[in-house]
C-alpha atoms as a PDB file:
ATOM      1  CA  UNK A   1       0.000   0.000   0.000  1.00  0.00           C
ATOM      2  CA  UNK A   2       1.593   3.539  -0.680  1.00  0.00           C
ATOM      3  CA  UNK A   3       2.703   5.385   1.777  1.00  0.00           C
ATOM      4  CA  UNK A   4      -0.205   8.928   0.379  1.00  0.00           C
ATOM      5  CA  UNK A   5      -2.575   6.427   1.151  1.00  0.00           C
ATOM      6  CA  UNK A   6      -1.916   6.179   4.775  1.00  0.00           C
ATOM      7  CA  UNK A   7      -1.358  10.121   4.968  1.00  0.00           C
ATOM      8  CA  UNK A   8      -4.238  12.581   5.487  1.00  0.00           C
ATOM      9  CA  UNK A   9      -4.782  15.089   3.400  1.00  0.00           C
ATOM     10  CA  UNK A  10      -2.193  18.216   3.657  1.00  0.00           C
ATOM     11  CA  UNK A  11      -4.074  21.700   4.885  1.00  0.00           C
ATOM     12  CA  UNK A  12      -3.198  24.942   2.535  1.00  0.00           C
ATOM     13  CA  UNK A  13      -0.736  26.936   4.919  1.00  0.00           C
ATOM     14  CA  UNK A  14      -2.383  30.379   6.210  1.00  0.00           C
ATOM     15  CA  UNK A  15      -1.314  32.875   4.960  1.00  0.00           C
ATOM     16  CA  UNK A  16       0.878  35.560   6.920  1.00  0.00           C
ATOM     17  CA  UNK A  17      -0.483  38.788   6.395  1.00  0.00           C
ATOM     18  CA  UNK A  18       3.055  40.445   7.338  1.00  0.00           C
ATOM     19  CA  UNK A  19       3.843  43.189   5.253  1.00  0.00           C
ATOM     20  CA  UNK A  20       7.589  42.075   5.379  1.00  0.00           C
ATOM     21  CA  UNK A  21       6.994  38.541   4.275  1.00  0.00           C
ATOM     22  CA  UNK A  22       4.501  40.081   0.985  1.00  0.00           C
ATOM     23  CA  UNK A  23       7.209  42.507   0.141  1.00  0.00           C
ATOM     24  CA  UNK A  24      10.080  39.385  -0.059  1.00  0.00           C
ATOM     25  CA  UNK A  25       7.241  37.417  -2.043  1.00  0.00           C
ATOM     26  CA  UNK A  26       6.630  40.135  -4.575  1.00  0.00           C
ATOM     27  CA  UNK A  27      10.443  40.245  -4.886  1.00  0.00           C
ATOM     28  CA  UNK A  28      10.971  36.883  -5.076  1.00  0.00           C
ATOM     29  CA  UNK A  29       8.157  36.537  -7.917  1.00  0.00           C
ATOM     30  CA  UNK A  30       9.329  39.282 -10.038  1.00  0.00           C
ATOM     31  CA  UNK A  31      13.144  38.182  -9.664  1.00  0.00           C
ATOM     32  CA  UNK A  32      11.938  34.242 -10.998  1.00  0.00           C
ATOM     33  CA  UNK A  33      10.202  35.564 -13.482  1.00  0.00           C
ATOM     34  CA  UNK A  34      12.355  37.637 -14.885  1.00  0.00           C
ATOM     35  CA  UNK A  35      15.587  35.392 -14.597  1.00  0.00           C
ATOM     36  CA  UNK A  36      12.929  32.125 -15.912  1.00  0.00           C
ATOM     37  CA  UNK A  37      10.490  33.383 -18.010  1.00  0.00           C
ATOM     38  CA  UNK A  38      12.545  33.466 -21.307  1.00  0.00           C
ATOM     39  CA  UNK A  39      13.340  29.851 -20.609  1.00  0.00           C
ATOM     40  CA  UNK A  40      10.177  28.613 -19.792  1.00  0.00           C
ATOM     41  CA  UNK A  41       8.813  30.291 -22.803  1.00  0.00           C
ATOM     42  CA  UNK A  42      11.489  27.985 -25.056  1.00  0.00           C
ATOM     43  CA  UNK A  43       9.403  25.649 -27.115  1.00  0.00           C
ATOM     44  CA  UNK A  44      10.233  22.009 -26.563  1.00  0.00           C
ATOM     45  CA  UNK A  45      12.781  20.655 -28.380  1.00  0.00           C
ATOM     46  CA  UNK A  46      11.440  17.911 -30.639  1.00  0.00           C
ATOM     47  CA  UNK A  47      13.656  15.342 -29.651  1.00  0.00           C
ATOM     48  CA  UNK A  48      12.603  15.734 -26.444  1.00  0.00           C
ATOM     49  CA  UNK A  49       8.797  15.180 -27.594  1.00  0.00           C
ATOM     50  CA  UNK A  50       9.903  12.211 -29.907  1.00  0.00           C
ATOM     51  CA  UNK A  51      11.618  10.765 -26.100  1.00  0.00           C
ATOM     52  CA  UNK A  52       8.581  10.897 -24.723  1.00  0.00           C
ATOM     53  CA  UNK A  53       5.802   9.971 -27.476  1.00  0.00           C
ATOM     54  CA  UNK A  54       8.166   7.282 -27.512  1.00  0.00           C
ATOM     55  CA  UNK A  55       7.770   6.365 -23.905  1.00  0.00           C
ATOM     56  CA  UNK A  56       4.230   6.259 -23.721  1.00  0.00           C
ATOM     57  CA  UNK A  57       3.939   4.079 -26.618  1.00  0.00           C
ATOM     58  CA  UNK A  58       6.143   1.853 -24.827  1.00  0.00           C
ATOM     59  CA  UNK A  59       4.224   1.649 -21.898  1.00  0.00           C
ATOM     60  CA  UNK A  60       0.909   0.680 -23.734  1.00  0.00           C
END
């Protein structure tokens, strides 16, 4: 039996309404996106897709 199964369900976190901690968030955000968001934008190489299409078929 996996392990999830035995585990109850997680609770969302509560949110901290501490100006400090939504300030570092925003920053955090904004720095991500703007170091990640040209990457994650890249289309996927098609070799990659052909690795995968591949796999699936596989598993069938």
């Amino acid at each position: 039996m996996p392990l999830k199964e035995n585990c109850p369900p997680r609770q969302p976190e509560k949110k901290n309404k501490n100006s400090s901690n939504d300030a570092f968030e925003l920053w955090l955000k904004r720095g991500l996106h703007q170091l990640f968001d040209d990457v994650a934008n890249e289309p996927v190489p098609e070799e990659l897709l052909r690795l995968i299409k591949n796999d699936r078929e596989r598993k069938k």
